[in-house]
N, C-alpha and C. Protein backbone atom coordinates (compact mmCIF):
# COMPACT_ATOMS: atom_id res chain seq x y z
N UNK A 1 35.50 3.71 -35.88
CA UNK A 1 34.25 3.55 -36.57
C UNK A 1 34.29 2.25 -37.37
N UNK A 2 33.47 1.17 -37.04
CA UNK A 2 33.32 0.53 -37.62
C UNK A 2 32.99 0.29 -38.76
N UNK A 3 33.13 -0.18 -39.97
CA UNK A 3 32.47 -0.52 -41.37
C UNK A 3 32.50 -2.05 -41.50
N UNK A 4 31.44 -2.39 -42.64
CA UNK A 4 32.04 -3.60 -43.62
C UNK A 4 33.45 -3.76 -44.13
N UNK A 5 33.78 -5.49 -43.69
CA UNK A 5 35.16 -5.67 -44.42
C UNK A 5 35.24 -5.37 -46.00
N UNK A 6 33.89 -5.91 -46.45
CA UNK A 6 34.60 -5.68 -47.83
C UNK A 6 34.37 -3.95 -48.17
N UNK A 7 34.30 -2.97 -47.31
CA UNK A 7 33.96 -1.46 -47.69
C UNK A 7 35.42 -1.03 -47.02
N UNK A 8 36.68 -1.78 -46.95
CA UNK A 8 37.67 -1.04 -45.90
C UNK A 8 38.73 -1.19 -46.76
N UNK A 9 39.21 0.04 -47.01
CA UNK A 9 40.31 0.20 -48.28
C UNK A 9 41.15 -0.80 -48.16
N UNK A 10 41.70 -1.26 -49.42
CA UNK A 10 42.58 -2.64 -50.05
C UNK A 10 44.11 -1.98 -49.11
N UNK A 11 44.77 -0.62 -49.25
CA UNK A 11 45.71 -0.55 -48.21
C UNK A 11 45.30 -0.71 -46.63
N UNK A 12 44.34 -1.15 -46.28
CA UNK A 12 44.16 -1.15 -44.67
C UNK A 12 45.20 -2.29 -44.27
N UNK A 13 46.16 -1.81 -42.60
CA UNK A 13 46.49 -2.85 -42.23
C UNK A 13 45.48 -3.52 -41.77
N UNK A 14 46.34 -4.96 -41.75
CA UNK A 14 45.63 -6.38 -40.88
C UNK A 14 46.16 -6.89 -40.02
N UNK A 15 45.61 -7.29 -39.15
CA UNK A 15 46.08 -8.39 -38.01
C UNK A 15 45.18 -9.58 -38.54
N UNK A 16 46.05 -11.06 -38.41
CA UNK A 16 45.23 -12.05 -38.25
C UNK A 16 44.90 -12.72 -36.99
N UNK A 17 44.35 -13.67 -35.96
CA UNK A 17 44.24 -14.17 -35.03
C UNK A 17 43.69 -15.81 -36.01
N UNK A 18 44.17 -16.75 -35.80
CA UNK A 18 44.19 -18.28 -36.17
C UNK A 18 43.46 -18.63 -34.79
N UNK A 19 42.51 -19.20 -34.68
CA UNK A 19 41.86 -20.45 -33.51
C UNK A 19 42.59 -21.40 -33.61
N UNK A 20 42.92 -21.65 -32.56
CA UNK A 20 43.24 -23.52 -32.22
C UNK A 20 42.25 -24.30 -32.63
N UNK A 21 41.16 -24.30 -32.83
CA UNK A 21 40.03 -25.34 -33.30
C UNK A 21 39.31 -24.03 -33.76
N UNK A 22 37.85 -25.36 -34.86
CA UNK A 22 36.91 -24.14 -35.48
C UNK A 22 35.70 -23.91 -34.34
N UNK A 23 35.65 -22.31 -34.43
CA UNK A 23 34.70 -21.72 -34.06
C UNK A 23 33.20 -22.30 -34.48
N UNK A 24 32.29 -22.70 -33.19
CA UNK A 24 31.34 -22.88 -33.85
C UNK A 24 30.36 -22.11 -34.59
N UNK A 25 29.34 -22.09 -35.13
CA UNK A 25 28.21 -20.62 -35.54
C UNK A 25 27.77 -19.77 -34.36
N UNK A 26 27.36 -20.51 -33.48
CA UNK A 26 27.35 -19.58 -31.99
C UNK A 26 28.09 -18.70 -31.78
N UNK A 27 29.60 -19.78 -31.78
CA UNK A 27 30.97 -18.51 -31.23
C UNK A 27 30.77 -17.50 -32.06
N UNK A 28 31.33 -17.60 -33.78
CA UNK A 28 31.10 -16.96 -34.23
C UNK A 28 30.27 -15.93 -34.57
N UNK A 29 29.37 -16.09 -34.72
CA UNK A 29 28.30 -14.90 -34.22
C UNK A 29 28.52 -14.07 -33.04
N UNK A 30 28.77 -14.74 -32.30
CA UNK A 30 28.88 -14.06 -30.57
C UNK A 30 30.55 -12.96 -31.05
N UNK A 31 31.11 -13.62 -31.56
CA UNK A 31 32.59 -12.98 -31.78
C UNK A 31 32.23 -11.92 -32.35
N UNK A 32 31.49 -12.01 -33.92
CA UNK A 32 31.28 -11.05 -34.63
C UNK A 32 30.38 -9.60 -33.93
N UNK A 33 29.81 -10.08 -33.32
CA UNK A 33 28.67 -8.68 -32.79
C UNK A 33 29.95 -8.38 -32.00
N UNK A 34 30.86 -8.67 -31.06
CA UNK A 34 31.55 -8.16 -29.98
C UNK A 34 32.56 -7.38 -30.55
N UNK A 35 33.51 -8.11 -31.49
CA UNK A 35 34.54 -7.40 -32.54
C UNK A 35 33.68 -6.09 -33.36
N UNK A 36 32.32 -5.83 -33.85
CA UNK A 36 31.74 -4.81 -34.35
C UNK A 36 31.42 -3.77 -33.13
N UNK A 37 31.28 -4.49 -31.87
CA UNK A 37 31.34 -2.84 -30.84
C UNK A 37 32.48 -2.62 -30.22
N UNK A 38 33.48 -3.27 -30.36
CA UNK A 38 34.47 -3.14 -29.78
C UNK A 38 35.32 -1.88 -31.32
N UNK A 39 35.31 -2.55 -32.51
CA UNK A 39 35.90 -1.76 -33.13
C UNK A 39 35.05 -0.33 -33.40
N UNK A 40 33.68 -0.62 -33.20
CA UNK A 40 33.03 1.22 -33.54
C UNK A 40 33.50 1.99 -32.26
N UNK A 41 33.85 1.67 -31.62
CA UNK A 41 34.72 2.47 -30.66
C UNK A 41 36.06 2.61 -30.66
N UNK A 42 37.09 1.43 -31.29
CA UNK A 42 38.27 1.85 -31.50
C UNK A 42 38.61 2.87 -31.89
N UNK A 43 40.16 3.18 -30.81
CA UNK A 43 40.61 4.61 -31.30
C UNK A 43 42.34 4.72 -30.99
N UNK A 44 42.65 5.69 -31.46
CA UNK A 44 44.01 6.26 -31.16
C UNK A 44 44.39 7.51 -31.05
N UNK A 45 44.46 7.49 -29.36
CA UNK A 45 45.02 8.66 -29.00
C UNK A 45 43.73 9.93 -29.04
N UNK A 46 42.21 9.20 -28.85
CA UNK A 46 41.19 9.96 -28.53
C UNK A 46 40.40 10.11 -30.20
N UNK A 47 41.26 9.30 -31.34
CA UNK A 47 40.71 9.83 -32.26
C UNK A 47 40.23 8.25 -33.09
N UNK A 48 38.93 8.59 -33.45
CA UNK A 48 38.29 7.45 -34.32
C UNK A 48 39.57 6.84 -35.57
N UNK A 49 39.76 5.03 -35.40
CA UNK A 49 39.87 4.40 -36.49
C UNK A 49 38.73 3.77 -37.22
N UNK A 50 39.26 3.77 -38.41
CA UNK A 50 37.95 3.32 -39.36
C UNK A 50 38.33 1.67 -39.23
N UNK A 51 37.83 0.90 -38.96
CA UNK A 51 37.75 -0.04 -39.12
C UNK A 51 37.30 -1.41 -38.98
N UNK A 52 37.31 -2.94 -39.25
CA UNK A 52 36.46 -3.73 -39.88
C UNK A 52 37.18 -4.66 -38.98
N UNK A 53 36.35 -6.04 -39.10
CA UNK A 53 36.45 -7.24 -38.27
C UNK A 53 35.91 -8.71 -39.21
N UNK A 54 36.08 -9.58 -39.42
CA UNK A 54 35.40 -10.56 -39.87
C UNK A 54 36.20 -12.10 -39.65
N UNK A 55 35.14 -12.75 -39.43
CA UNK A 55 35.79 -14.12 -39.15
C UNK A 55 35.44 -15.20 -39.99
N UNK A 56 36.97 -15.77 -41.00
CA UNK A 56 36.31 -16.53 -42.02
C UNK A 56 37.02 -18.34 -41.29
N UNK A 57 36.27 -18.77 -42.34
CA UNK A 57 36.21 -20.51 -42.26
C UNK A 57 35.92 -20.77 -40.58
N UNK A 58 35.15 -19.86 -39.91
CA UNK A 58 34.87 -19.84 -38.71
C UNK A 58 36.77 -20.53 -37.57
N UNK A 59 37.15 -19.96 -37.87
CA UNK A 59 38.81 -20.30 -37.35
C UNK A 59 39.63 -18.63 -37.52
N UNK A 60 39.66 -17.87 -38.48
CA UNK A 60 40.67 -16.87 -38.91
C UNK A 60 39.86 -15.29 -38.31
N UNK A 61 40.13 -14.84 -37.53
CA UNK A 61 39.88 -13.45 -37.13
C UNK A 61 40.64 -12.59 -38.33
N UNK A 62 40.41 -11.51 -38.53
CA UNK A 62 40.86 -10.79 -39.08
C UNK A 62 40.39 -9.35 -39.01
N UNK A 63 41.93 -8.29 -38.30
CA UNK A 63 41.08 -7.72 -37.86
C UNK A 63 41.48 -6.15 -38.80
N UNK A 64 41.11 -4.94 -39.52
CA UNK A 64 41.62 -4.28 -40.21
C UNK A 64 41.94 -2.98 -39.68
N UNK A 65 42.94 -1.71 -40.08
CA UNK A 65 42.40 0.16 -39.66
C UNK A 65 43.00 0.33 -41.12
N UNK A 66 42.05 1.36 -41.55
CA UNK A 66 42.24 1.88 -42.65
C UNK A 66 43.69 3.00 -42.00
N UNK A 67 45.07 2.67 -42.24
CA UNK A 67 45.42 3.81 -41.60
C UNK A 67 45.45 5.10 -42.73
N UNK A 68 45.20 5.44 -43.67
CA UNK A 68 44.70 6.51 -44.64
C UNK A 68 43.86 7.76 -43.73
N UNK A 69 43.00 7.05 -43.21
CA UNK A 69 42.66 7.82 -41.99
C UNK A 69 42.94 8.16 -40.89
N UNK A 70 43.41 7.22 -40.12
CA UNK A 70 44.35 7.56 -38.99
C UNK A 70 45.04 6.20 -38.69
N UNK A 71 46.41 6.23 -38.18
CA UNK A 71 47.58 5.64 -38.33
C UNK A 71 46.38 4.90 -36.59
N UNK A 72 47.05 3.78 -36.08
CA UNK A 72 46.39 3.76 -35.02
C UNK A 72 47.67 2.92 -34.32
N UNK A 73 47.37 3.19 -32.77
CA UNK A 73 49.02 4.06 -32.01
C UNK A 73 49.44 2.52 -31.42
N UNK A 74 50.05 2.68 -30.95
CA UNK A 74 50.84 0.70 -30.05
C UNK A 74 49.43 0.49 -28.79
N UNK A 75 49.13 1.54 -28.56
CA UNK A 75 48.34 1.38 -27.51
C UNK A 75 46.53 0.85 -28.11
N UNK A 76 46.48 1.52 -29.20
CA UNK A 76 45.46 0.95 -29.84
C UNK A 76 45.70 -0.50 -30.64
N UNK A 77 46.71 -0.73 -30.99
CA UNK A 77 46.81 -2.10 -30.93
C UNK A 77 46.85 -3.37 -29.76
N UNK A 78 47.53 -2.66 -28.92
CA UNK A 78 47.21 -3.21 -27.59
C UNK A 78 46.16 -3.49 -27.48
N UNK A 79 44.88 -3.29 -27.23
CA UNK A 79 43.68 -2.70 -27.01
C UNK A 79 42.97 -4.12 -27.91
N UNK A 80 43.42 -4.47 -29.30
CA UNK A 80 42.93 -5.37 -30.23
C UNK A 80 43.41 -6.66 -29.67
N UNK A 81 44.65 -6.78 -29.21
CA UNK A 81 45.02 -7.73 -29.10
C UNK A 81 44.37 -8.05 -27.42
N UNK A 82 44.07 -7.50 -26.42
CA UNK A 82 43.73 -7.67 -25.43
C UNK A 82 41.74 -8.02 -25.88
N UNK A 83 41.39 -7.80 -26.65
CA UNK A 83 40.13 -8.12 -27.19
C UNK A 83 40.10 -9.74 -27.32
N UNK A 84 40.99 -10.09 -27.86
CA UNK A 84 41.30 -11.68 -28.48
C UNK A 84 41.86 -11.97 -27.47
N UNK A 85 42.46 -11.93 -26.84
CA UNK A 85 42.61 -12.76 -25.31
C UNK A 85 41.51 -12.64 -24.30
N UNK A 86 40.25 -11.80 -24.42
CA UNK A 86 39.47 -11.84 -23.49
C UNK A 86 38.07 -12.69 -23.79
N UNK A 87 38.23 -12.50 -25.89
CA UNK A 87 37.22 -13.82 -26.00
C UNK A 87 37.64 -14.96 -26.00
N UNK A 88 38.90 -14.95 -26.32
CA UNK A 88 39.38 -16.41 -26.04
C UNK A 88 39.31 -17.14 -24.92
N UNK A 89 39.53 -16.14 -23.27
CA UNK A 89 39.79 -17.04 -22.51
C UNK A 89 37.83 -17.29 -22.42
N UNK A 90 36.99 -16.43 -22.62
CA UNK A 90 35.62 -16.78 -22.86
C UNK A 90 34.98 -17.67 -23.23
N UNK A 91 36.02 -18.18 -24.36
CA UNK A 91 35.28 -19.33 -25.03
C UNK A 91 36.11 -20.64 -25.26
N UNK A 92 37.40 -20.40 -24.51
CA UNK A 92 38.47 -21.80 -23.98
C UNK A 92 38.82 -22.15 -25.50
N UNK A 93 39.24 -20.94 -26.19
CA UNK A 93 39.84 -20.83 -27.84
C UNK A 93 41.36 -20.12 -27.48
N UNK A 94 42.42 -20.41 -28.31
CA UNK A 94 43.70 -20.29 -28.32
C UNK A 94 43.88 -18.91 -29.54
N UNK A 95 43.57 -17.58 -29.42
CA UNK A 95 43.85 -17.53 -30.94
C UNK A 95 45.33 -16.81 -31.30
N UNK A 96 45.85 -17.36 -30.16
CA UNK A 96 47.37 -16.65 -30.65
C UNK A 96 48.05 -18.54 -31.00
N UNK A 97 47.43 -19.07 -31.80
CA UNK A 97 48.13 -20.40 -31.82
C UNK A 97 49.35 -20.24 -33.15
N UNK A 98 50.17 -20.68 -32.68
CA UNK A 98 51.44 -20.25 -34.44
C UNK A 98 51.25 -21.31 -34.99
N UNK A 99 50.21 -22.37 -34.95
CA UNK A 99 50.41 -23.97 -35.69
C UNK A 99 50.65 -23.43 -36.97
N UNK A 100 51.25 -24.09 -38.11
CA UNK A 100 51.05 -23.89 -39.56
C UNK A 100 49.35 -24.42 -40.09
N UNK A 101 48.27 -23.64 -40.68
CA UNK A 101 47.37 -24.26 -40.68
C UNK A 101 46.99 -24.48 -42.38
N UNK A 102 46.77 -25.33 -42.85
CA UNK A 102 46.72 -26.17 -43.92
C UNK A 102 45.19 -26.36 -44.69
N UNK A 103 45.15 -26.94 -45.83
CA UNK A 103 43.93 -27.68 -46.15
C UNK A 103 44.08 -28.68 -46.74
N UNK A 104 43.49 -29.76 -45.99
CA UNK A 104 44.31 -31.42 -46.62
C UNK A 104 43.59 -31.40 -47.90
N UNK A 105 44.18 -32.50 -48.28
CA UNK A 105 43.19 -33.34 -49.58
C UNK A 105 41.73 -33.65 -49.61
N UNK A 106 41.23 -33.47 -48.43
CA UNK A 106 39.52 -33.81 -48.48
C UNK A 106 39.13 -32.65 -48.23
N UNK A 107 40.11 -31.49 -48.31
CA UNK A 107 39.22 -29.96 -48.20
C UNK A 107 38.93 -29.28 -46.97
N UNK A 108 39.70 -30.16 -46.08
CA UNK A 108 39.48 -29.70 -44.51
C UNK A 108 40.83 -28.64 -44.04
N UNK A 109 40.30 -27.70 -43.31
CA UNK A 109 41.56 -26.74 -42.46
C UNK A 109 42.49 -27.67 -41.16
N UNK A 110 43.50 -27.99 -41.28
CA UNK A 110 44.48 -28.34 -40.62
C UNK A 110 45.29 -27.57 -39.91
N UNK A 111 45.87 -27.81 -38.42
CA UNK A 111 46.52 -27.13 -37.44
C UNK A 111 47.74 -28.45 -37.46
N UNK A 112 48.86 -28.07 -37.96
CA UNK A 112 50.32 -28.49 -37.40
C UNK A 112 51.00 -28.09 -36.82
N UNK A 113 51.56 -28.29 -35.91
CA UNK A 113 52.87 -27.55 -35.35
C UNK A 113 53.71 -27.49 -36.22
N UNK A 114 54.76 -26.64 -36.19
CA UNK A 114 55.93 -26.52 -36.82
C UNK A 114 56.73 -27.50 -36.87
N UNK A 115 56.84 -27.79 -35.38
CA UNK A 115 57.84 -28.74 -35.91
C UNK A 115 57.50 -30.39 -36.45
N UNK A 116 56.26 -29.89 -36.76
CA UNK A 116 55.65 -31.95 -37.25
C UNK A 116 55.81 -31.11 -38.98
N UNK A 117 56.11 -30.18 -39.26
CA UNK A 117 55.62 -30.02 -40.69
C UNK A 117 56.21 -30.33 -41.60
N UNK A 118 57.78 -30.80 -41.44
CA UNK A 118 59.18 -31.33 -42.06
C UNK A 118 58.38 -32.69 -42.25
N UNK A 119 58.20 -33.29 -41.09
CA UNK A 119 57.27 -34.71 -41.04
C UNK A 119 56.32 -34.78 -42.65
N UNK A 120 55.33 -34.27 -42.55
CA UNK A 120 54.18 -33.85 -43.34
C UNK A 120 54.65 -34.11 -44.97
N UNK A 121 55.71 -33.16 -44.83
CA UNK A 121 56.72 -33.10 -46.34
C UNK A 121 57.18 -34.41 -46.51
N UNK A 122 57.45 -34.36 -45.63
CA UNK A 122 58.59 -35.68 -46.31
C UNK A 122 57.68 -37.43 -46.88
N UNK A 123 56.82 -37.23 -45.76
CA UNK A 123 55.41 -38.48 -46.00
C UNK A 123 54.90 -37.93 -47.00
N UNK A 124 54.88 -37.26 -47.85
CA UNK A 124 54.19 -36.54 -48.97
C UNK A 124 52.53 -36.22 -48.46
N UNK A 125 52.26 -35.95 -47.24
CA UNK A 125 50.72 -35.64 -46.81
C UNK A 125 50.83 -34.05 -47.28
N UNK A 126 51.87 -33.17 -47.08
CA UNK A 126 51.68 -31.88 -48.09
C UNK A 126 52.53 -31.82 -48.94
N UNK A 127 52.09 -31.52 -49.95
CA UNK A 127 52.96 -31.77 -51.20
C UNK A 127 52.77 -29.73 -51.66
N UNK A 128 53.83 -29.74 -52.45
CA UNK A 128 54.19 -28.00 -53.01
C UNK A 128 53.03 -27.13 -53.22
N UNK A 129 51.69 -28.01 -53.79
CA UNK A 129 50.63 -27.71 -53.85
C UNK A 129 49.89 -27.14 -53.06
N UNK A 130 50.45 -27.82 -51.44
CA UNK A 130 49.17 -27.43 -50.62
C UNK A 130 48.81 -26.43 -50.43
N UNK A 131 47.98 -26.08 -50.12
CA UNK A 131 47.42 -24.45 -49.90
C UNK A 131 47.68 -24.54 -48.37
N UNK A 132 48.29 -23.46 -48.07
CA UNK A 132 48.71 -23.36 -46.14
C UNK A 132 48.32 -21.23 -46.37
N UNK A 133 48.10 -20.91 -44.81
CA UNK A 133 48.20 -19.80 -44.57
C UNK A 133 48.89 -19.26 -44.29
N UNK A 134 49.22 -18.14 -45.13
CA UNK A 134 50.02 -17.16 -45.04
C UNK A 134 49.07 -15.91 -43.63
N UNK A 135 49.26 -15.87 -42.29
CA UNK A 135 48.85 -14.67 -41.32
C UNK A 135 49.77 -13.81 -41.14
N UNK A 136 50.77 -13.76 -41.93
CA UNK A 136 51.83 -12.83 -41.85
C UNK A 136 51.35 -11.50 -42.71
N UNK A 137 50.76 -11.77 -43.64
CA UNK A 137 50.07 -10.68 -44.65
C UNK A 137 50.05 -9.28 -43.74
N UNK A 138 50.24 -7.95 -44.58
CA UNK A 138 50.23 -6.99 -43.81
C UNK A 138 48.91 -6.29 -44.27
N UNK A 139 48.30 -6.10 -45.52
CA UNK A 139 47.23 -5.22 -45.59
C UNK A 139 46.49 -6.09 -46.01
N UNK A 140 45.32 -5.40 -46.53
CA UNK A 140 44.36 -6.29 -46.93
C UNK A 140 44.36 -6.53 -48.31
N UNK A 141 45.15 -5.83 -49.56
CA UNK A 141 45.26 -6.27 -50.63
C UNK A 141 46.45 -7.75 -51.33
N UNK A 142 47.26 -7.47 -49.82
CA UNK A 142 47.82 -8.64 -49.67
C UNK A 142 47.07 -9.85 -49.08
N UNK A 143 46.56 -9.80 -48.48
CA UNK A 143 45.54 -10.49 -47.68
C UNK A 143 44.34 -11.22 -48.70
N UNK A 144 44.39 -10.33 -49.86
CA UNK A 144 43.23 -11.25 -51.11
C UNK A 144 44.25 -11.73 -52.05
N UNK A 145 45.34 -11.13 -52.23
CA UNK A 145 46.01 -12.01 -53.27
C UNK A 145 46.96 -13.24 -52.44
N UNK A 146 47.22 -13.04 -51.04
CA UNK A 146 48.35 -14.29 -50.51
C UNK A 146 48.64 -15.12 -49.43
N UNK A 147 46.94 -14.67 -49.05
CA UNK A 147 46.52 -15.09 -47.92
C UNK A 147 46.72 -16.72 -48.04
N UNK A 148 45.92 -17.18 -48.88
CA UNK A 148 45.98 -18.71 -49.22
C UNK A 148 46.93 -19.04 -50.64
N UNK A 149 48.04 -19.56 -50.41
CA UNK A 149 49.08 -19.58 -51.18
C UNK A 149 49.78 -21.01 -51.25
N UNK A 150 50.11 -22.02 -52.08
CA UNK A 150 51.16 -23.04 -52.13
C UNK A 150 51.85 -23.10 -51.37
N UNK A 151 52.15 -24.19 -50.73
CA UNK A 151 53.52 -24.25 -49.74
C UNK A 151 54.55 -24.30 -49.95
N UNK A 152 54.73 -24.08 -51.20
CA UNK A 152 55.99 -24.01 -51.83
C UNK A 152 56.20 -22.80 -52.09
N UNK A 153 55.39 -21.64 -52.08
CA UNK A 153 55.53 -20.39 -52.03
C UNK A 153 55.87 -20.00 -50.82
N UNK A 154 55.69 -20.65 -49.77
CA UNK A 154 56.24 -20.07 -48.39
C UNK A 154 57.65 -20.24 -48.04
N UNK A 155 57.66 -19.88 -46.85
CA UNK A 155 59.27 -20.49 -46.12
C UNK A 155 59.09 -22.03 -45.98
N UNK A 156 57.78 -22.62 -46.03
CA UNK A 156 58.34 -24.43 -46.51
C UNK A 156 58.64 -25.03 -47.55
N UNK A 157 59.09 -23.66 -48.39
CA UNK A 157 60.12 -24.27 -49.79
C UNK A 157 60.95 -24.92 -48.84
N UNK A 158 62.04 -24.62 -48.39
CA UNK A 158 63.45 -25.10 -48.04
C UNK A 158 63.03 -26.93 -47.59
N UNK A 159 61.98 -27.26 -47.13
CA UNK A 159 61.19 -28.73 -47.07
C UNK A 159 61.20 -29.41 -48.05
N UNK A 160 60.29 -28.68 -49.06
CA UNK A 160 60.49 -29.20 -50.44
C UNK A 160 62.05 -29.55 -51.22
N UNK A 161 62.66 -28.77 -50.84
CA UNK A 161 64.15 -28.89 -51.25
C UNK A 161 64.83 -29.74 -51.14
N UNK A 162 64.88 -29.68 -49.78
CA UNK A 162 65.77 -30.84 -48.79
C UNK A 162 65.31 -32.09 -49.42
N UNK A 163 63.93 -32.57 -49.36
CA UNK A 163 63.50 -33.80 -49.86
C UNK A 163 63.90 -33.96 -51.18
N UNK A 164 63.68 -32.98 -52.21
CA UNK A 164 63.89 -33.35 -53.73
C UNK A 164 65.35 -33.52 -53.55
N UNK A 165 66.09 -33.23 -53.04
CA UNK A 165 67.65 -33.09 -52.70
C UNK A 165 67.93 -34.43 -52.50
N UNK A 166 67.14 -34.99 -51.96
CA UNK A 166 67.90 -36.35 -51.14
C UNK A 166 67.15 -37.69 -51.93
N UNK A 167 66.21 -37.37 -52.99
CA UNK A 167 65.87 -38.52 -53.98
C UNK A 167 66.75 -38.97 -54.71
């Protein structure tokens, strides 16, 4: 059963899905109505999950189950994740991309690879400050407090290190 994200308990798990590029208003829209009938039908094991869908900075899927209500099974996750590979290949979008994704200095969302991100540090283009995404988040109350977090709060401390190390 579908609901509103912001009506879906603060313990709900999350999945995130990251785009390789931003979704336009089209996609998005088109995503959003599909993720709302796809989840009022989600289930596990014959039995209704409660849960929510929303896509922010037109790039970040996010997808929720209240499990309070029902736990929802490998196969119903299956099921989510085969959703996002079928709009993706739809709309020639990547959203299993692992880039590290960022927001530079002029306020824009950034896609790095991993391994350019040592790079990044060290040119000082992200500095401890930056705000990078955390999609590892597991519920959604984590998800409002650490979703967008310093990069120095992440695992690219050890970046920061190395460099202050070697001044």
């Amino acid at each position: 059963m579908y609901i509103p994200f912001d009506e879906i308990d603060f313990g709900a798990r999350i999945w995130i899905y990251q785009a390789n590029r931003e979704l336009s208003h089209e996609q998005a829209g088109t995503l959003t109505e599909t993720l709302k009938a796809a989840l009022n039908h989600w289930d596990a094991h014959g039995k209704p999950l409660v849960a929510s869908g929303k896509i922010f900075h037109n790039r970040f899927v996010v997808i929720a189950a209240d499990e309070s209500a029902e736990m929802p099974s490998g196969c119903a996750i299956d099921k989510s994740v085969s959703w996002m590979r079928e709009a993706g290949l739809a709309m020639n979008i990547d959203f299993f991309d692992r880039s590290v994704a960022w927001i530079d200095s002029q306020g824009h969302i950034r896609l790095t690879p991993v391994s350019a991100v040592k790079e990044l540090i060290f040119s000082e283009e992200m500095l401890p400050s930056t705000v990078v995404f955390d999609n590892l988040v597991a519920t959604k109350a984590q998800w409002m407090k650490r979703w967008k977090v310093p990069a120095e709060s992440t695992w690219l401390k050890k970046y920061f290190e190395e460099k202050n190390a070697e001044i």
